[in-house]
Protein backbone atom coordinates (compact mmCIF):
# COMPACT_ATOMS: atom_id res chain seq x y z
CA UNK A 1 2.52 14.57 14.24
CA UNK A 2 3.13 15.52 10.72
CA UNK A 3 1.16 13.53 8.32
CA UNK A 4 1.17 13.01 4.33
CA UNK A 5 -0.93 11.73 2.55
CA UNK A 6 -0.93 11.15 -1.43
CA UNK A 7 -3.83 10.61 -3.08
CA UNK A 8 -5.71 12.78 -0.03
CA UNK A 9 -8.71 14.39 -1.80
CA UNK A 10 -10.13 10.74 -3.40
CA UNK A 11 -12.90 8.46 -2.12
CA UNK A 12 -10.80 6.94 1.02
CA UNK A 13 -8.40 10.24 0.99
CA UNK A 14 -11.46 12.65 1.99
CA UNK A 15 -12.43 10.04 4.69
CA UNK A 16 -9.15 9.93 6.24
CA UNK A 17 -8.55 13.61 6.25
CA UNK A 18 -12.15 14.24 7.66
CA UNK A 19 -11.23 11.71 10.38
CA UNK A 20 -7.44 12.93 10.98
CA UNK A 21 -8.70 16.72 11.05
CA UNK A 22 -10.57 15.69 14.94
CA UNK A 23 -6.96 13.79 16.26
CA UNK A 24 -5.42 16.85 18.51
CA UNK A 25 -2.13 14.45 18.16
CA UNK A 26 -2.38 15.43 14.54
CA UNK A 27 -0.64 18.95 13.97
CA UNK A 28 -0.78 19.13 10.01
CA UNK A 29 -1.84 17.09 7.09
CA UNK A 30 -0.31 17.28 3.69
CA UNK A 31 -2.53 16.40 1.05
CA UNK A 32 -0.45 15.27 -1.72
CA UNK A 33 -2.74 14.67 -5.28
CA UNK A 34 -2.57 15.70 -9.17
CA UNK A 35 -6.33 15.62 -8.91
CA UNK A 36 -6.45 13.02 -11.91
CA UNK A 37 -10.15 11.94 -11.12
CA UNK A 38 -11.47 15.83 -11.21
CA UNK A 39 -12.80 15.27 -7.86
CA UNK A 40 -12.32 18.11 -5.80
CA UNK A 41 -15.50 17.46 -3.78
CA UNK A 42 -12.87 17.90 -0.58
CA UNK A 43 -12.44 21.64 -1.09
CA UNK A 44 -15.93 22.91 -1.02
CA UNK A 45 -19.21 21.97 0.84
CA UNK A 46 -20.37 23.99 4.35
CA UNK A 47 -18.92 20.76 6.56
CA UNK A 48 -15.74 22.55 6.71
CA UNK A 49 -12.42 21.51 8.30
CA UNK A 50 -12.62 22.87 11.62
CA UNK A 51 -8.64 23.65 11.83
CA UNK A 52 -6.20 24.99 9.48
CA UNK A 53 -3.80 22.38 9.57
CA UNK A 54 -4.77 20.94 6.07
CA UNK A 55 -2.75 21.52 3.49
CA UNK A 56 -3.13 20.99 -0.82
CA UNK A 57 -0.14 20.07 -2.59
CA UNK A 58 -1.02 19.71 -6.43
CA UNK A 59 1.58 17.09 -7.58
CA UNK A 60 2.05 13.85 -9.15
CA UNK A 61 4.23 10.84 -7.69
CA UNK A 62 6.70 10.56 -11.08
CA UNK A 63 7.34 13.89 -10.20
CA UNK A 64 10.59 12.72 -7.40
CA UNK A 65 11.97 16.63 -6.88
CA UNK A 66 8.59 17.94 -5.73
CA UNK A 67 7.68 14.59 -3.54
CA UNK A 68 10.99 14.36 -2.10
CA UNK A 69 10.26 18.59 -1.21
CA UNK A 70 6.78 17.19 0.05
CA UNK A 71 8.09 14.73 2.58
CA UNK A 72 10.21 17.38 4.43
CA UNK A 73 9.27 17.09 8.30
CA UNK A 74 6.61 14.39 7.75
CA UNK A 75 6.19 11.99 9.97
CA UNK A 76 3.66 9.61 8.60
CA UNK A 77 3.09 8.99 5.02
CA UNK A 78 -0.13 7.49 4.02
CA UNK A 79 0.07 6.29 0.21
CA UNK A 80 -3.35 6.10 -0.96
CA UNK A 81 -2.75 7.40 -4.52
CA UNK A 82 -3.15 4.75 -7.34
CA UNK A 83 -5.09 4.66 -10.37
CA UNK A 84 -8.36 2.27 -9.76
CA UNK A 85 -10.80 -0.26 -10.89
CA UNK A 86 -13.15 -2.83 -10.05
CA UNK A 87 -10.81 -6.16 -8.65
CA UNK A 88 -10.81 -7.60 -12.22
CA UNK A 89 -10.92 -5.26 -14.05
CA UNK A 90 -8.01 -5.15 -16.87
CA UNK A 91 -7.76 -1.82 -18.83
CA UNK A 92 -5.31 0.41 -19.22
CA UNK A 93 -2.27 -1.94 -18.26
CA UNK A 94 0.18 1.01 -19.15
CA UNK A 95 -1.68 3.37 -16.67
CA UNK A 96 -1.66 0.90 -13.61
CA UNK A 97 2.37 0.31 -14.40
CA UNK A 98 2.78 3.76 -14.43
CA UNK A 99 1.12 5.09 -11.65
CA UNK A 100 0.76 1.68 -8.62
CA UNK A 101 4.14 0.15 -10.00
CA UNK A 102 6.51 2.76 -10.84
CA UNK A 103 4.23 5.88 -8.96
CA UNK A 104 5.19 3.47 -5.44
CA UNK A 105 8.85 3.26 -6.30
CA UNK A 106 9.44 6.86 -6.50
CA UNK A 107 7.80 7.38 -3.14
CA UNK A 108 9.85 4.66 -1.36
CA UNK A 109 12.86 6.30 -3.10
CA UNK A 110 11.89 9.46 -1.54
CA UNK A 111 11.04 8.15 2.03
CA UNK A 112 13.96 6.52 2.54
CA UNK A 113 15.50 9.43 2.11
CA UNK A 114 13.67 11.41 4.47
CA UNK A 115 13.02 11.45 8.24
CA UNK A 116 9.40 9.52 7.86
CA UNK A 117 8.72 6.91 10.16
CA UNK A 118 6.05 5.10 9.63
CA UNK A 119 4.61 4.37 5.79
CA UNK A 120 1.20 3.19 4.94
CA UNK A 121 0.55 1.04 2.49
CA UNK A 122 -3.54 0.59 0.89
CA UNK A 123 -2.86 -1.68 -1.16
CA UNK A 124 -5.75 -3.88 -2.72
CA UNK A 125 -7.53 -8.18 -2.27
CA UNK A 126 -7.05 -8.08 -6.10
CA UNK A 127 -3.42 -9.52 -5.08
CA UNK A 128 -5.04 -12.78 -4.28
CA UNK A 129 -6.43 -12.88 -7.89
CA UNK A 130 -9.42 -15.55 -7.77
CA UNK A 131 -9.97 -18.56 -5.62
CA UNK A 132 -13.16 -21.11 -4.52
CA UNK A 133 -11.17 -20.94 -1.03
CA UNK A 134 -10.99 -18.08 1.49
CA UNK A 135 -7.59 -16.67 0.81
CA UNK A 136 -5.79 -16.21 3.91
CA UNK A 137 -2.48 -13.70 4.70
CA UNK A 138 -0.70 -16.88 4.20
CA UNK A 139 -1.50 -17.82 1.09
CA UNK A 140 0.78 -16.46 -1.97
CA UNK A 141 -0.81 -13.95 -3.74
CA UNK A 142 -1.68 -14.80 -7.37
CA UNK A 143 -3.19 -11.39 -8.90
CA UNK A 144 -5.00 -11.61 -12.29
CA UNK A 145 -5.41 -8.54 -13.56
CA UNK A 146 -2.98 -5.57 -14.49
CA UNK A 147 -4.63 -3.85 -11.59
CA UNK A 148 -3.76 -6.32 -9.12
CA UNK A 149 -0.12 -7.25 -10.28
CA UNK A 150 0.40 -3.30 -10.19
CA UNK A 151 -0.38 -3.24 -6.38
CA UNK A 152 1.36 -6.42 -5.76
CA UNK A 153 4.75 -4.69 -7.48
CA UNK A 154 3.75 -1.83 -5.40
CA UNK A 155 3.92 -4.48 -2.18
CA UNK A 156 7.32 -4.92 -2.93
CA UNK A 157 8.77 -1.54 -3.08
CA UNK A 158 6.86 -1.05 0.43
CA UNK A 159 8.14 -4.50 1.62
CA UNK A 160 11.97 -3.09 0.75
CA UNK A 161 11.77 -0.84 3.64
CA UNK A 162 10.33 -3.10 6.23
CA UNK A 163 13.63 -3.09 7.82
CA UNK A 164 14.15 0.76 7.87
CA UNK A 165 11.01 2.15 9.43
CA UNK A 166 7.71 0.84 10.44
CA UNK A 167 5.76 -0.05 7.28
CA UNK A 168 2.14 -1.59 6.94
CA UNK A 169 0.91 -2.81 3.93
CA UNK A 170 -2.64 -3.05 4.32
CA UNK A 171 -4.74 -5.43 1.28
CA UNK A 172 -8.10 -3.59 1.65
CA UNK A 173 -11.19 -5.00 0.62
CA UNK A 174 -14.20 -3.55 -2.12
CA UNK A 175 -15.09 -0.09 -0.18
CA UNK A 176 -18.40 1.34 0.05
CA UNK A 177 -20.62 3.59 1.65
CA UNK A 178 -21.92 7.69 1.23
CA UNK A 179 -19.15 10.14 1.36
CA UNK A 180 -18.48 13.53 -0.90
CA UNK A 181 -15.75 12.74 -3.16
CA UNK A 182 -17.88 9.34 -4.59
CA UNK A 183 -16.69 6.81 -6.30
CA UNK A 184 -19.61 5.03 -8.10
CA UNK A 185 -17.56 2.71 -9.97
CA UNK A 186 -17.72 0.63 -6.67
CA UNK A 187 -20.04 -1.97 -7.14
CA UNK A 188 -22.67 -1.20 -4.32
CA UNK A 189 -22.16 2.16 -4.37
CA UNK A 190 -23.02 2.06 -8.54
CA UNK A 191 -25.87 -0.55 -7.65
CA UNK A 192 -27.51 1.95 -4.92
CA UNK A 193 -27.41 5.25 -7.77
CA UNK A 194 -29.22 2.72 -10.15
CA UNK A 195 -31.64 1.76 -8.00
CA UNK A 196 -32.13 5.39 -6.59
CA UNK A 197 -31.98 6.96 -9.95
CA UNK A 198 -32.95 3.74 -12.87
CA UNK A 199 -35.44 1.29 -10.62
CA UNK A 200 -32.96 -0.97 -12.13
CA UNK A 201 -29.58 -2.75 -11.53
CA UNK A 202 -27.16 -4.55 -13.73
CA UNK A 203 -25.90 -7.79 -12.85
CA UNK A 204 -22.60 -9.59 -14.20
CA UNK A 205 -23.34 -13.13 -14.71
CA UNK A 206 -25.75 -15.16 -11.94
CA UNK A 207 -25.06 -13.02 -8.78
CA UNK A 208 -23.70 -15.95 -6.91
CA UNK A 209 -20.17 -14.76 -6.85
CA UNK A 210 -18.84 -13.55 -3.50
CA UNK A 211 -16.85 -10.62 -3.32
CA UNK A 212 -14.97 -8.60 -0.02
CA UNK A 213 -16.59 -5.55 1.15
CA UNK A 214 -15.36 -2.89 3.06
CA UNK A 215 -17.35 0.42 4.54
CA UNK A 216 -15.81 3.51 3.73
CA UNK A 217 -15.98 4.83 7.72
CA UNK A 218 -14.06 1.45 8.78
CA UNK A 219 -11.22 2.38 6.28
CA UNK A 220 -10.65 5.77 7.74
CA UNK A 221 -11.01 4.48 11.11
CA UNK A 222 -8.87 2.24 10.72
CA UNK A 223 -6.11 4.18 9.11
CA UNK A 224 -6.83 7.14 11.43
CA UNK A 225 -5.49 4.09 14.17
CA UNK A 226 -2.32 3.29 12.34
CA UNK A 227 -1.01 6.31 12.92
CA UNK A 228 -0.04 5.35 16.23
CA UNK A 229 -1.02 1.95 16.35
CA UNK A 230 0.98 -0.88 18.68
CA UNK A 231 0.63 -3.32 15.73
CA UNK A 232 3.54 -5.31 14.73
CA UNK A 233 4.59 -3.95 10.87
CA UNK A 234 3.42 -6.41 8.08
CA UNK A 235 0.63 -7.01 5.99
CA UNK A 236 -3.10 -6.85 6.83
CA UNK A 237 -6.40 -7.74 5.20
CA UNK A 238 -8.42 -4.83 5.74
CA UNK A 239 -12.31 -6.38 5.58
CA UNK A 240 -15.42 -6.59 6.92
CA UNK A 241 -17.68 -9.29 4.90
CA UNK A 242 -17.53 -11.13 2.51
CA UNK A 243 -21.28 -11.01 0.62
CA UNK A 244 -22.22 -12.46 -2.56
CA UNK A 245 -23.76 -10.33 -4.79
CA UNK A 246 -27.07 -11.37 -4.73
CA UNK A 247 -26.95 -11.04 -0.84
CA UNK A 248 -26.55 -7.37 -1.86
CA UNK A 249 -28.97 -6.73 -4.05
CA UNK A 250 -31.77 -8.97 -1.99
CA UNK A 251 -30.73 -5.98 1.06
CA UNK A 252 -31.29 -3.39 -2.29
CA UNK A 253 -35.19 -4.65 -2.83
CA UNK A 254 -35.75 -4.27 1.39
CA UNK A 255 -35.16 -0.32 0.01
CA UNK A 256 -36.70 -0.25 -3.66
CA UNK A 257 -39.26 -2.98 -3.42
CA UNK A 258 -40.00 -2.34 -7.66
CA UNK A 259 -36.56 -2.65 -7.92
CA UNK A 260 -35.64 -4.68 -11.25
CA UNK A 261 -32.59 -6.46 -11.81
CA UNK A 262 -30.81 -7.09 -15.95
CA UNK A 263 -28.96 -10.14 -15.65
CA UNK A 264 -26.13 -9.78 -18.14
CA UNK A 265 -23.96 -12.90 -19.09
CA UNK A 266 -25.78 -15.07 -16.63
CA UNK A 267 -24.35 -18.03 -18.11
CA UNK A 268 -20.93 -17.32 -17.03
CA UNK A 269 -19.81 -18.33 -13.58
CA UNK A 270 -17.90 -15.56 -12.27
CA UNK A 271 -14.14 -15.40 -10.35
CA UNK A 272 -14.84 -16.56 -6.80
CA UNK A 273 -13.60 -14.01 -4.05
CA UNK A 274 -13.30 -13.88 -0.47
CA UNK A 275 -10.44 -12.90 1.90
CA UNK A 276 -10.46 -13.37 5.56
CA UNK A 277 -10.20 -10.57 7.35
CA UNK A 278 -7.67 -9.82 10.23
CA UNK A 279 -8.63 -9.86 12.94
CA UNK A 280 -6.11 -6.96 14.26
CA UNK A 281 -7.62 -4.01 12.46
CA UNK A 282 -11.02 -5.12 13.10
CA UNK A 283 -10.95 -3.76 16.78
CA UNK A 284 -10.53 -0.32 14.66
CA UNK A 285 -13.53 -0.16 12.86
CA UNK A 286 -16.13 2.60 13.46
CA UNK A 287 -18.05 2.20 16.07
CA UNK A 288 -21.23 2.23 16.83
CA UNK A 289 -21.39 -0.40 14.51
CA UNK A 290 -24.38 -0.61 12.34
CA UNK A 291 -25.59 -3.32 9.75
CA UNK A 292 -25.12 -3.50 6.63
CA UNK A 293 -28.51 -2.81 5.83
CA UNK A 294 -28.29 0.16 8.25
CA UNK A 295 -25.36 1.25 6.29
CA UNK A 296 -27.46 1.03 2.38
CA UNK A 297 -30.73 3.24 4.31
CA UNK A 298 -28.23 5.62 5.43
CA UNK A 299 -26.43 5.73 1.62
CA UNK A 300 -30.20 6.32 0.34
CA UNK A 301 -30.89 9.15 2.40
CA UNK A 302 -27.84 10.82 1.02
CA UNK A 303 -29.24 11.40 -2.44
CA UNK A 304 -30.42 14.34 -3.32
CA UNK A 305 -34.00 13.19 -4.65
């Protein structure tokens, strides 16, 4: 099995390679990635790939010639690359049309013209937008933000192929959790390094607001699976919990028990979130499972000091 994967050396990317590196049914992995973020926290470090199947191709996905060159012999494309934020967040509109909107069409050009079998879509709950119900697969997505109408339009291009190979489109929730290409934007992850490193947190309006969360092993795991997966094609909710924000922090002050906490904007009632998860991918998480609090005491022990 030939796999690519673009945006391979990021926060998810490193977990899925790590995880894809131990499948013997995996021969070679691509790692397709203009290394936008600077993170290239997958190249060093002494927990080394134990094979020499990996392979770094520097490139960017408006560059069609060198993707379409990429995708020669690959059986599996994983698209991971995007450009990021929090769910509602709503900078740099250009950037997310650019890189989730048009960035996805070039690579669904390119696979369709190429022997690749299965694509993988991880796409994003910001489709749903906001909602005081649980938003369910069968609810129309209503995103709110440039972010999450760029991985909606990115849906789409995915969504064009559905009848050509076996695509999955995979709406993944808030990820956290201690690997070495970080992303501390994340909101737990960026409320554990204040706590570790401040002794206090900032919180966006009264805490109250739920949000989906995801732990980084579960992603990998469960995109390791999808390689080879019996799972009809289609869209999934990739989640775990959905936890209000206060939840998370009260699991923070078990940790730090001086731990303060800056209320900013407390006023303001913030966009409701929560997405139920399906129930497919689920029986793909990591196991043994551990709880979330399990999961924060093992982030902790991580830091350096």
């Amino acid at each position: 099995m030939h796999v690519l994967i673009t945006g391979g050396a990021g926060y998810i990317g490193t977990a899925l390679v790590e995880q894809l590196n131990q499948d013997d049914k995996v021969e070679q992995i691509d790692i397709y990635d203009n290394l936008s973020r600077g993170n290239r926290n997958l190249f060093i470090g002494i927990d080394k790939l134990k094979t020499k199947k990996v392979k770094f191709i520097q490139g960017d996905l408006l560059d069609s010639r060198k993707l379409k060159n990429a995708l020669n012999g690959v059986d599996i494309v994983y698209h991971l690359a995007a450009n990021v934020s929090t769910p509602f967040s709503d900078q740099n509109p250009h950037l997310f049309e650019q890189v989730n909107h048009w960035g996805t069409a070039e690579l669904t050009y390119a696979v369709e013209a190429s022997e690749v079998k299965r694509l993988i879509y991880l796409s994003s709950v910001s489709v749903y937008g906001a909602s005081e119900d649980i938003c369910r697969l069968s609810d129309k997505p209503n995103p709110q933000t440039f972010y999450g109408i760029s991985k909606l339009r990115g849906e789409e291009h995915v969504q064009r192929l559905s009848e050509k190979l076996e695509t999955f489109i995979i709406r993944c929730g808030n990820v956290y959790g201690y690997n070495k290409s970080m992303r501390f934007d994340a909101v737990i992850n960026r409320f554990l390094f204040e706590a570790n490193f401040k002794g206090q947190i900032t919180i966006n309006g009264t805490g109250e607001q739920h949000r989906p969360f995801i732990h980084i092993q579960d992603v990998a795991s469960v995109l390791t699976a999808l390689s080879e997966a019996e799972l009809p094609k289609g869209v999934y909710n990739l989640v775990d919990k959905n936890r209000a924000i206060g939840e998370i922090v009260e699991s923070l002050r078990k940790l730090y028990p001086n731990l303060e906490m800056l209320f900013v904007n407390q006023h303001m009632k913030m966009r409701e979130l929560q997405v139920e998860p399906s129930a497919d991918l689920q029986a793909y998480f990591s196991k043994p499972l551990t709880s979330f609090e399990e999961q924060v005491s093992n982030f902790k022990k991580a830091f350096t000091f």
